[in-house]
Protein backbone atom coordinates (compact mmCIF):
# COMPACT_ATOMS: atom_id res chain seq x y z
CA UNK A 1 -89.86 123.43 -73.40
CA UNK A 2 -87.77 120.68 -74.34
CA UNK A 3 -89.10 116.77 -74.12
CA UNK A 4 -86.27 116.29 -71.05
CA UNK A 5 -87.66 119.33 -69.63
CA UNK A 6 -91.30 117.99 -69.47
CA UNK A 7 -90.44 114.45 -68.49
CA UNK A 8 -88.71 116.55 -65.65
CA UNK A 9 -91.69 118.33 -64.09
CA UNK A 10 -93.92 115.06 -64.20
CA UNK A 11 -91.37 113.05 -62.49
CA UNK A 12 -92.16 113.39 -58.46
CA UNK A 13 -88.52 113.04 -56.72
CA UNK A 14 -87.59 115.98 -58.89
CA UNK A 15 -84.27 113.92 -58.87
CA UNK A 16 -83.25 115.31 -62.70
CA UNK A 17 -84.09 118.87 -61.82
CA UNK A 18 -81.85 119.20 -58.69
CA UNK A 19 -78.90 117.63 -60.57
CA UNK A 20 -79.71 120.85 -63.52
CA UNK A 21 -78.67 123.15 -60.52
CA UNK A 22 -76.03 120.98 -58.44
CA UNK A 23 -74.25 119.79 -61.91
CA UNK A 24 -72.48 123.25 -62.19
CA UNK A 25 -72.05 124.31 -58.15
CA UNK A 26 -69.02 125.27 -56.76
CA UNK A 27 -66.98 123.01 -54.10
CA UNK A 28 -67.23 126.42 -52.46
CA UNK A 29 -71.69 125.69 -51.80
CA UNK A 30 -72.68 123.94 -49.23
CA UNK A 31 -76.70 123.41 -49.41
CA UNK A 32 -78.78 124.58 -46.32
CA UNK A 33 -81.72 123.73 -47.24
CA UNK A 34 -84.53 123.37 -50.69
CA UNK A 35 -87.87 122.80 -51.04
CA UNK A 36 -89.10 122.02 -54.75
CA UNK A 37 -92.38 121.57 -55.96
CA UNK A 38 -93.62 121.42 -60.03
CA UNK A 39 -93.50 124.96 -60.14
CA UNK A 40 -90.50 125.66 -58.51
CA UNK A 41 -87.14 125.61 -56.10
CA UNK A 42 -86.26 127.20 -53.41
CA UNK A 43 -82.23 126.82 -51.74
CA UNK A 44 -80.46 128.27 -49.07
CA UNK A 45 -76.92 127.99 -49.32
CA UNK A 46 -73.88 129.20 -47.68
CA UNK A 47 -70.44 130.28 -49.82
CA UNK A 48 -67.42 131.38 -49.14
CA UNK A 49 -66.81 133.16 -52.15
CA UNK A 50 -68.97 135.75 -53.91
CA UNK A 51 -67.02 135.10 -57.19
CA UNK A 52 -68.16 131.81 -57.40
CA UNK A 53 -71.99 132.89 -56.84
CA UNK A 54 -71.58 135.16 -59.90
CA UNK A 55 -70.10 132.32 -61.80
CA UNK A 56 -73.26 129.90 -60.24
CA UNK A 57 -75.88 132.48 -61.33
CA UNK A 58 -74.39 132.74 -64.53
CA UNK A 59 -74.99 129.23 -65.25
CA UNK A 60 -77.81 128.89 -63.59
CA UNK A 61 -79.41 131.65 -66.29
CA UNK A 62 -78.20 129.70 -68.97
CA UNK A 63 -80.61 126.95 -68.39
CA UNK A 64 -83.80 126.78 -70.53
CA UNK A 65 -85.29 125.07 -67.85
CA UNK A 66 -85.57 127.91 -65.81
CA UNK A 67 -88.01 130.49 -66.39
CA UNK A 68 -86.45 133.02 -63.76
CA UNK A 69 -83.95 133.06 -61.33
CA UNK A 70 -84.24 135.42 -58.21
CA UNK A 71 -81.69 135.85 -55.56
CA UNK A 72 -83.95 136.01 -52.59
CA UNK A 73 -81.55 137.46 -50.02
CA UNK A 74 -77.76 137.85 -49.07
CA UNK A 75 -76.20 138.41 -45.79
CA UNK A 76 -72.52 137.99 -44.59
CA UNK A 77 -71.69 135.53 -41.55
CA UNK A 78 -68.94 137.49 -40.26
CA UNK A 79 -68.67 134.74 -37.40
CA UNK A 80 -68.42 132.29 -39.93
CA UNK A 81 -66.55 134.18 -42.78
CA UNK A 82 -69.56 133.12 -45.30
CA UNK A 83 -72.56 134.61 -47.26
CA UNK A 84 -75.63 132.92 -46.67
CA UNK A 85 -78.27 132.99 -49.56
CA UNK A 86 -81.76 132.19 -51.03
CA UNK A 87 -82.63 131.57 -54.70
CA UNK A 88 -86.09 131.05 -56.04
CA UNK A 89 -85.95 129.41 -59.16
CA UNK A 90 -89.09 129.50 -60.97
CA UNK A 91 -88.88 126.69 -63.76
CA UNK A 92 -90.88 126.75 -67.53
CA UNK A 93 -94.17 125.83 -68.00
C-alpha cells in the first residue's frame, strides 16, 4: 500500500477516498446513497447506461487502493428507464 493510500484510511471524513471513486464517474451516475468506514464502501447508484458501468468498473479495478470490487446487485427501473446498483468496495489493508 502506497504512503497516499495509508494517509487515506487514517483520515476520518474519508474525503480522499470518495474522490478515488467519483474522479472517474460518468455524468451518466447519479449517487443514491454510500456508507464508508476504514474497511470499506458501500454505493448505490442509478445509470442510465450500462456501457458506462463497464467503463466505471473498469477503472474502478485499476485502483491499487482497492482490494476488491463487488457489484452487489443490478435491477432495471423500467419506470424510470435506469439500472439501479450496489458496489462494495473493499479497500487494502
Amino acid at each position: 500500500l502506497s504512503e497516499a493510500g495509508i494517509i487515506l484510511l487514517k483520515r476520518s471524513d474519508f474525503s480522499g477516498i470518495l474522490e478515488l471513486v467519483i474522479k472517474d464517474m460518468p455524468s451518466s451516475f447519479n449517487i443514491e446513497s454510500f456508507s464508508v468506514d476504514k474497511k470499506g464502501l458501500l454505493m448505490n447508484f442509478s445509470s442510465s447506461s450500462l456501457s458506462d458501468l463497464d467503463v466505471f468498473l473498469n477503472n474502478l479495478e485499476k485502483e491499487a487502493f482497492f482490494k476488491k470490487i463487488t457489484l452487489e446487485n443490478l435491477t432495471l427501473d423500467e419506470k424510470a428507464g435506469s439500472y439501479k446498483l450496489a458496489l462494495n468496495i473493499i479497500f487494502n489493508e
